[in-house]
C-alpha atoms as a PDB file:
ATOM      1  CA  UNK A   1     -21.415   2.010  -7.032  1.00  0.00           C
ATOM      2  CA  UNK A   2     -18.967   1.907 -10.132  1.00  0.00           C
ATOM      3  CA  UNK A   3     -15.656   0.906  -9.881  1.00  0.00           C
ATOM      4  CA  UNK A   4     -12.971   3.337  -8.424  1.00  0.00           C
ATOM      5  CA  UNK A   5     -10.380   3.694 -10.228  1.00  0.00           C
ATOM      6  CA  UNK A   6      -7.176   5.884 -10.332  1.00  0.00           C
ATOM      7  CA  UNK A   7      -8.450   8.447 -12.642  1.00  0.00           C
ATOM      8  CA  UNK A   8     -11.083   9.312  -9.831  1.00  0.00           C
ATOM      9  CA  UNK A   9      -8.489   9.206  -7.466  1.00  0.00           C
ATOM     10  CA  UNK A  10      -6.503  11.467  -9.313  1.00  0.00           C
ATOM     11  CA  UNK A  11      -9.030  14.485  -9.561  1.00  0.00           C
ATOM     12  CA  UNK A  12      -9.452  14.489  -5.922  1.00  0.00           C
ATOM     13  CA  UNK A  13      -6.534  14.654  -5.229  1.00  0.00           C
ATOM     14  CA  UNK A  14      -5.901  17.176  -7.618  1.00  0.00           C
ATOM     15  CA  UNK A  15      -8.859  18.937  -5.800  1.00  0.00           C
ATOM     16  CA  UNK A  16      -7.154  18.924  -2.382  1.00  0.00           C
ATOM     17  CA  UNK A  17      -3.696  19.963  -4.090  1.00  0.00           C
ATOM     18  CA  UNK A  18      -5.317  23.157  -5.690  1.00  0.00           C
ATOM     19  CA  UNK A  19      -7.404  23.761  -1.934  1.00  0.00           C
ATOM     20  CA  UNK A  20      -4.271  24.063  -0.155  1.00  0.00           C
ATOM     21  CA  UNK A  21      -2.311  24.876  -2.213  1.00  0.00           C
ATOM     22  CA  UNK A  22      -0.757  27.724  -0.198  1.00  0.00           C
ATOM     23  CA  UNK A  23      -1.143  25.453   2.691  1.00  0.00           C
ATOM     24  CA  UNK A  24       0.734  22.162   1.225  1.00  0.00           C
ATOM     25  CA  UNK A  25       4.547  21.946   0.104  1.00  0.00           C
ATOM     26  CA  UNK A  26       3.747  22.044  -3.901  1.00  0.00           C
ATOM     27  CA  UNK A  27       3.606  19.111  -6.079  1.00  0.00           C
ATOM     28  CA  UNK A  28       6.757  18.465  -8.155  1.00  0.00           C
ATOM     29  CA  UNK A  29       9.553  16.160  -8.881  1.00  0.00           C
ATOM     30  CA  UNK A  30      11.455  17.726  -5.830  1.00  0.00           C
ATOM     31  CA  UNK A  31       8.310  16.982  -3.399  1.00  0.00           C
ATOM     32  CA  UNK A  32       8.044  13.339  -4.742  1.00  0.00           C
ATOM     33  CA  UNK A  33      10.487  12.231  -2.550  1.00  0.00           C
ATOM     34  CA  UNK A  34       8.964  13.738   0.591  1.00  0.00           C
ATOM     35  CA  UNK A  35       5.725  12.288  -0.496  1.00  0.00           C
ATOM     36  CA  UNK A  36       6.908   9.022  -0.578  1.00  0.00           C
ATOM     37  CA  UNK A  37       8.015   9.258   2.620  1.00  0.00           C
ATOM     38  CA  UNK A  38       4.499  10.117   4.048  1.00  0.00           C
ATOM     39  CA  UNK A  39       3.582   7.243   2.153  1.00  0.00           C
ATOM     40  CA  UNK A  40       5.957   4.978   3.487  1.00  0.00           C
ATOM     41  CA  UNK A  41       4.817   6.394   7.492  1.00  0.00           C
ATOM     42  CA  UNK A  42       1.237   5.553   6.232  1.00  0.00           C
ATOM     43  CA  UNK A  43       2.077   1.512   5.127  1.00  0.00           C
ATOM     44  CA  UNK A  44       3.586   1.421   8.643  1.00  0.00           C
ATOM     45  CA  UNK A  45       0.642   2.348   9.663  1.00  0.00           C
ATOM     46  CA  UNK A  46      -1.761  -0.257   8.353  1.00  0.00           C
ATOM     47  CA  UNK A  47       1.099  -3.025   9.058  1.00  0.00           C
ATOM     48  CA  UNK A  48       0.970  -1.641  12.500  1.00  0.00           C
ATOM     49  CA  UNK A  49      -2.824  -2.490  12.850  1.00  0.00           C
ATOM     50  CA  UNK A  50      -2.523  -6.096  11.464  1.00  0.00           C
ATOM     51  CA  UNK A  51       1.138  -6.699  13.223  1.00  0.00           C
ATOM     52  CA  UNK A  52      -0.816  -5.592  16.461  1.00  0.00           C
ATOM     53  CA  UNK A  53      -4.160  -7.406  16.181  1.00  0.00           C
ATOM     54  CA  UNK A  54      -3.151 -10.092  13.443  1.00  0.00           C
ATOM     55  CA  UNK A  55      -4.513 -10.067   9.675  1.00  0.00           C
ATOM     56  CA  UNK A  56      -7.905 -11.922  10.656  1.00  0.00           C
ATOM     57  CA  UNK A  57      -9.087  -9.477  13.274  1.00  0.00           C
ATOM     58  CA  UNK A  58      -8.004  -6.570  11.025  1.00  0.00           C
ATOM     59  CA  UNK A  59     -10.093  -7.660   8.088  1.00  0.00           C
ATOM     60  CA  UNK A  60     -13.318  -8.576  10.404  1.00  0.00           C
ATOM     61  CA  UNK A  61     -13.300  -6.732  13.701  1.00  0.00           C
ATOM     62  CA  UNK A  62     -15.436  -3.909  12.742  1.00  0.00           C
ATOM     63  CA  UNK A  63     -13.285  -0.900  14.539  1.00  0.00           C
ATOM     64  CA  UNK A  64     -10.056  -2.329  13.295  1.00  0.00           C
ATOM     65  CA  UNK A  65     -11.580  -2.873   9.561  1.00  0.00           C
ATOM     66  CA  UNK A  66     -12.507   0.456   9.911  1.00  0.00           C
ATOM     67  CA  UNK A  67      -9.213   2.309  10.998  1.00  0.00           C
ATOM     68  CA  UNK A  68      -7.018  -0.301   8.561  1.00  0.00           C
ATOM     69  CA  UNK A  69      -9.483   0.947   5.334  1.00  0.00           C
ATOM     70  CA  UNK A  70      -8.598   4.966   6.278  1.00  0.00           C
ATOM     71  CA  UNK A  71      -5.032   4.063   6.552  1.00  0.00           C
ATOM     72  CA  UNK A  72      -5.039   2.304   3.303  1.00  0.00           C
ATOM     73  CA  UNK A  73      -7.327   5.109   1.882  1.00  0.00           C
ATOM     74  CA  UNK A  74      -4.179   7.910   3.384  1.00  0.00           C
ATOM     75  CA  UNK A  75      -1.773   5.129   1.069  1.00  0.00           C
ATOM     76  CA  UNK A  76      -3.328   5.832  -1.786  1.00  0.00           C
ATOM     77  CA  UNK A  77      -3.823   9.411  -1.254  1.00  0.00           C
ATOM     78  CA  UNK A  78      -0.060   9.849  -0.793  1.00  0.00           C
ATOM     79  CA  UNK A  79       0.432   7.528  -4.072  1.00  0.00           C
ATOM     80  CA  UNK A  80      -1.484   9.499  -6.173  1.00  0.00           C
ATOM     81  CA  UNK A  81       0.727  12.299  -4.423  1.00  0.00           C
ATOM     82  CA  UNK A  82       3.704  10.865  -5.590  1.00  0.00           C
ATOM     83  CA  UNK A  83       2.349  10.056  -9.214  1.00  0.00           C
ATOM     84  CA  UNK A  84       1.303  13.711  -9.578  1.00  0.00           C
ATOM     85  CA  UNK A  85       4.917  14.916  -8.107  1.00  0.00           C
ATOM     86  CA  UNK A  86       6.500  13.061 -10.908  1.00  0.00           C
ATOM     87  CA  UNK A  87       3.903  13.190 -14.194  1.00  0.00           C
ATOM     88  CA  UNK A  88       3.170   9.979 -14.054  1.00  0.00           C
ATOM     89  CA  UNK A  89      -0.067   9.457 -16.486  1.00  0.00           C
ATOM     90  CA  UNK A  90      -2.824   6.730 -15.331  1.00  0.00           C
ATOM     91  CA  UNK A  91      -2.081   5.605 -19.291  1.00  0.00           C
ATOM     92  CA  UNK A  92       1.610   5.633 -18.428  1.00  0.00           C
ATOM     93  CA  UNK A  93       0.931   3.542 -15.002  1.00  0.00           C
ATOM     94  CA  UNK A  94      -1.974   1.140 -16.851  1.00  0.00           C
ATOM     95  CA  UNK A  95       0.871   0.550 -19.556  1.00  0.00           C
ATOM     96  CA  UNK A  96       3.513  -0.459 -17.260  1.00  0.00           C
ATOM     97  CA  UNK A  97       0.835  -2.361 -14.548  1.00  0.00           C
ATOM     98  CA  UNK A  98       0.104  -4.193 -17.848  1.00  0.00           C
ATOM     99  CA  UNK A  99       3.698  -5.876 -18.955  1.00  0.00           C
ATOM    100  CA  UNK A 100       4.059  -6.510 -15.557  1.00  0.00           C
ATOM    101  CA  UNK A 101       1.571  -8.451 -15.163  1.00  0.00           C
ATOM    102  CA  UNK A 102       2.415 -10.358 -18.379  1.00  0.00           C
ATOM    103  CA  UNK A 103       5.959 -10.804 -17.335  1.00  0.00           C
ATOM    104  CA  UNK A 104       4.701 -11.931 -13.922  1.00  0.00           C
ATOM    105  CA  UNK A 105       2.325 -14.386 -15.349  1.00  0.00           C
ATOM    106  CA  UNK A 106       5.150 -16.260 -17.276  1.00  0.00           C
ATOM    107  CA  UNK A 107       7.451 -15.953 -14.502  1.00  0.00           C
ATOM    108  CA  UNK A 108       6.892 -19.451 -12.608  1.00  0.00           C
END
């Protein structure tokens, strides 16, 4: 399998936006906020599955591996969310991912 990447991510989610659309609160700078939210109630979820069991038996107990991958999978769903509330461009995130990275790598 390729890599998967963000611009994937992004037409799926675009996808599921335009499925429920009359379902879903719509996706705009006004939403963003509520998105993040979700997205916040989703980390706590994945924290809560390594806080509970510890980070080794979340990364190799097969159930646990399991439920801590869809809760990290409903993360980035709600990310791409948020990105999509606010217009934020995979070139626009790359670009700024990028001079972070530099600016982190001189850092220490």
């Amino acid at each position: 399998m390729a890599d998967f990447g963000v611009n994937e991510m992004q037409k799926m989610q675009k996808e599921l936006q335009e499925k429920y659309k009359d379902k879903w609160e719509p996706i705009d700078a006004e939403t963003g906020k509520n998105k993040l939210l979700w997205m916040i109630g989703e980390i706590g979820e994945v924290i809560d599955i390594v806080k509970k069991n510890g980070g080794n038996k979340a990364s190799t107990d097969e159930l646990l591996r399991k439920d801590l991958i869809e809760e990290m999978a409903d993360v980035l769903m709600y990310y791409n969310d948020v990105m999509l509330c606010y217009g934020i461009t995979t070139d626009e995130l790359k670009q700024a991912y990028i001079k972070k990275f530099e600016r982190n790598m001189k850092r220490w």
